[in-house]
Protein backbone atom coordinates (compact mmCIF):
# COMPACT_ATOMS: atom_id res chain seq x y z
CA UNK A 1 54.44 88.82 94.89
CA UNK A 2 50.45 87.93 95.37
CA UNK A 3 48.32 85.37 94.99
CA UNK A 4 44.99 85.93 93.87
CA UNK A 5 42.18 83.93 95.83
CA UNK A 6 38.04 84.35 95.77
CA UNK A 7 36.53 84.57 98.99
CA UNK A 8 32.80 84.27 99.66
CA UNK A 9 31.69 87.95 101.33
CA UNK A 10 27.71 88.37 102.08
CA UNK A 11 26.22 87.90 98.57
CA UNK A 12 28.56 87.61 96.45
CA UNK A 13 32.16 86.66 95.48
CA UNK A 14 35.26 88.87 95.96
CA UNK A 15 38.69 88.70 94.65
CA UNK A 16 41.66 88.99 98.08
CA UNK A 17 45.08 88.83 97.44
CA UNK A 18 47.40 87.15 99.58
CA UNK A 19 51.23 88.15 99.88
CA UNK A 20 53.51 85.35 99.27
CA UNK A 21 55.30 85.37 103.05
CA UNK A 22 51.71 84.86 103.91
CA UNK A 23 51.48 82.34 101.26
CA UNK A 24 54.51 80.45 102.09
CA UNK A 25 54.29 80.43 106.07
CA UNK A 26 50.93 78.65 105.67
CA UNK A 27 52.56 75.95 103.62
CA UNK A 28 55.41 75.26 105.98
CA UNK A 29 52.65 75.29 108.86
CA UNK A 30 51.02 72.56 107.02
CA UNK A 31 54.10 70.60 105.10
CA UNK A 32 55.78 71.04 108.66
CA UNK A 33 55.66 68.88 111.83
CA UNK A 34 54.22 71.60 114.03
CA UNK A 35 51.17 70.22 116.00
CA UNK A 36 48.90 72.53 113.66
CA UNK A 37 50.15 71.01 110.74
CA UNK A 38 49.74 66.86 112.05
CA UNK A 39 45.93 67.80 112.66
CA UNK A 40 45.23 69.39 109.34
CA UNK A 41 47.25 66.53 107.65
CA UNK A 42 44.48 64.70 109.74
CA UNK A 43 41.79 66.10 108.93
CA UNK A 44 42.70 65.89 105.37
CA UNK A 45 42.91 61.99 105.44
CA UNK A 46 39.22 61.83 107.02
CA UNK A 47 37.87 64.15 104.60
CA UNK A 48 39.24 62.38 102.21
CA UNK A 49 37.75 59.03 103.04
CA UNK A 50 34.54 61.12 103.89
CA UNK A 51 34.60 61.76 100.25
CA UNK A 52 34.98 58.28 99.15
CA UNK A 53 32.65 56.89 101.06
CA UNK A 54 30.17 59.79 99.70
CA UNK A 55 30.60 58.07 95.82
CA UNK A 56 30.86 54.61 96.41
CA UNK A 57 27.94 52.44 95.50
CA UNK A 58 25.23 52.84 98.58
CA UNK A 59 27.24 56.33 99.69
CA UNK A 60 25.07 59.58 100.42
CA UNK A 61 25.95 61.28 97.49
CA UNK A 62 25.06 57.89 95.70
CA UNK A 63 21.95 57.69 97.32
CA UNK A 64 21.22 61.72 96.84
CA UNK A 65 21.24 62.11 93.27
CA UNK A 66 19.48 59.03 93.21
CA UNK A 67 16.29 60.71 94.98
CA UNK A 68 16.92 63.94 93.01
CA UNK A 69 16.53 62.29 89.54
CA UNK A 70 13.57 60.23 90.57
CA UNK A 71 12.04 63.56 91.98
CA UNK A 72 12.43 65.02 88.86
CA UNK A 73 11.43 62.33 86.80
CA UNK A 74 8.61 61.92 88.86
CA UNK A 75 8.07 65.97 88.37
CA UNK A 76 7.71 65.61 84.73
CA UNK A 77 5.27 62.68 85.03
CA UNK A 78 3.21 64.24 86.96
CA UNK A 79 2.97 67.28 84.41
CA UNK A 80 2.41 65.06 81.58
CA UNK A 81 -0.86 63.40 83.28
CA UNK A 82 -2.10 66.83 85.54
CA UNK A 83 -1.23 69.51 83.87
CA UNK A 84 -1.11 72.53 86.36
CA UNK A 85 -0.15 76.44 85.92
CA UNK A 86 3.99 75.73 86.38
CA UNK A 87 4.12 72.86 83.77
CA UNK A 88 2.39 74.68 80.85
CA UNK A 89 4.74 75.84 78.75
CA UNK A 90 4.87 80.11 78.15
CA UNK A 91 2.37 81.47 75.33
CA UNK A 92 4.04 82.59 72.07
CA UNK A 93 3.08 86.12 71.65
């Protein structure tokens, strides 16, 4: 039996197949208490609270979209008062 999986090659996207001994020993590696598998379980947990931390009110990804939306916003603005070339909209033909 395989698994399907999409792995990222050069430019674009490709479709691997993985067999399910393959499959299976990775899980045990992970589920088990092998020294491999206590530092992923690890690194899981931080990641985890990485990503947490990254939403929460005053977090990085918080405080990201909140300059990306006033970029934008501040964009359009500028459009509306200056026009320029990029924010003219394309002729009809």
């Amino acid at each position: 039996m395989s698994f399907g999986r999409s792995a990222r090659h050069g430019e674009g996207w490709q479709l691997s197949f993985v067999e399910a001994a393959e499959l299976e020993r990775a899980v045990r590696s992970l589920m088990g208490v092998s020294e491999e598998g206590k530092k992923a379980r690890e690194k899981a947990v931080e990641m985890k609270a990485a990503c947490r931390n990254a939403v929460e009110e005053g977090g990085a990804g918080v405080a990201c979209g909140i300059v990306a939306t006033q970029r934008v916003v501040q964009d359009a603005l500028d459009c509306r008062h200056k026009p320029h070339q990029d924010c003219r909209p394309p002729r009809r033909r």
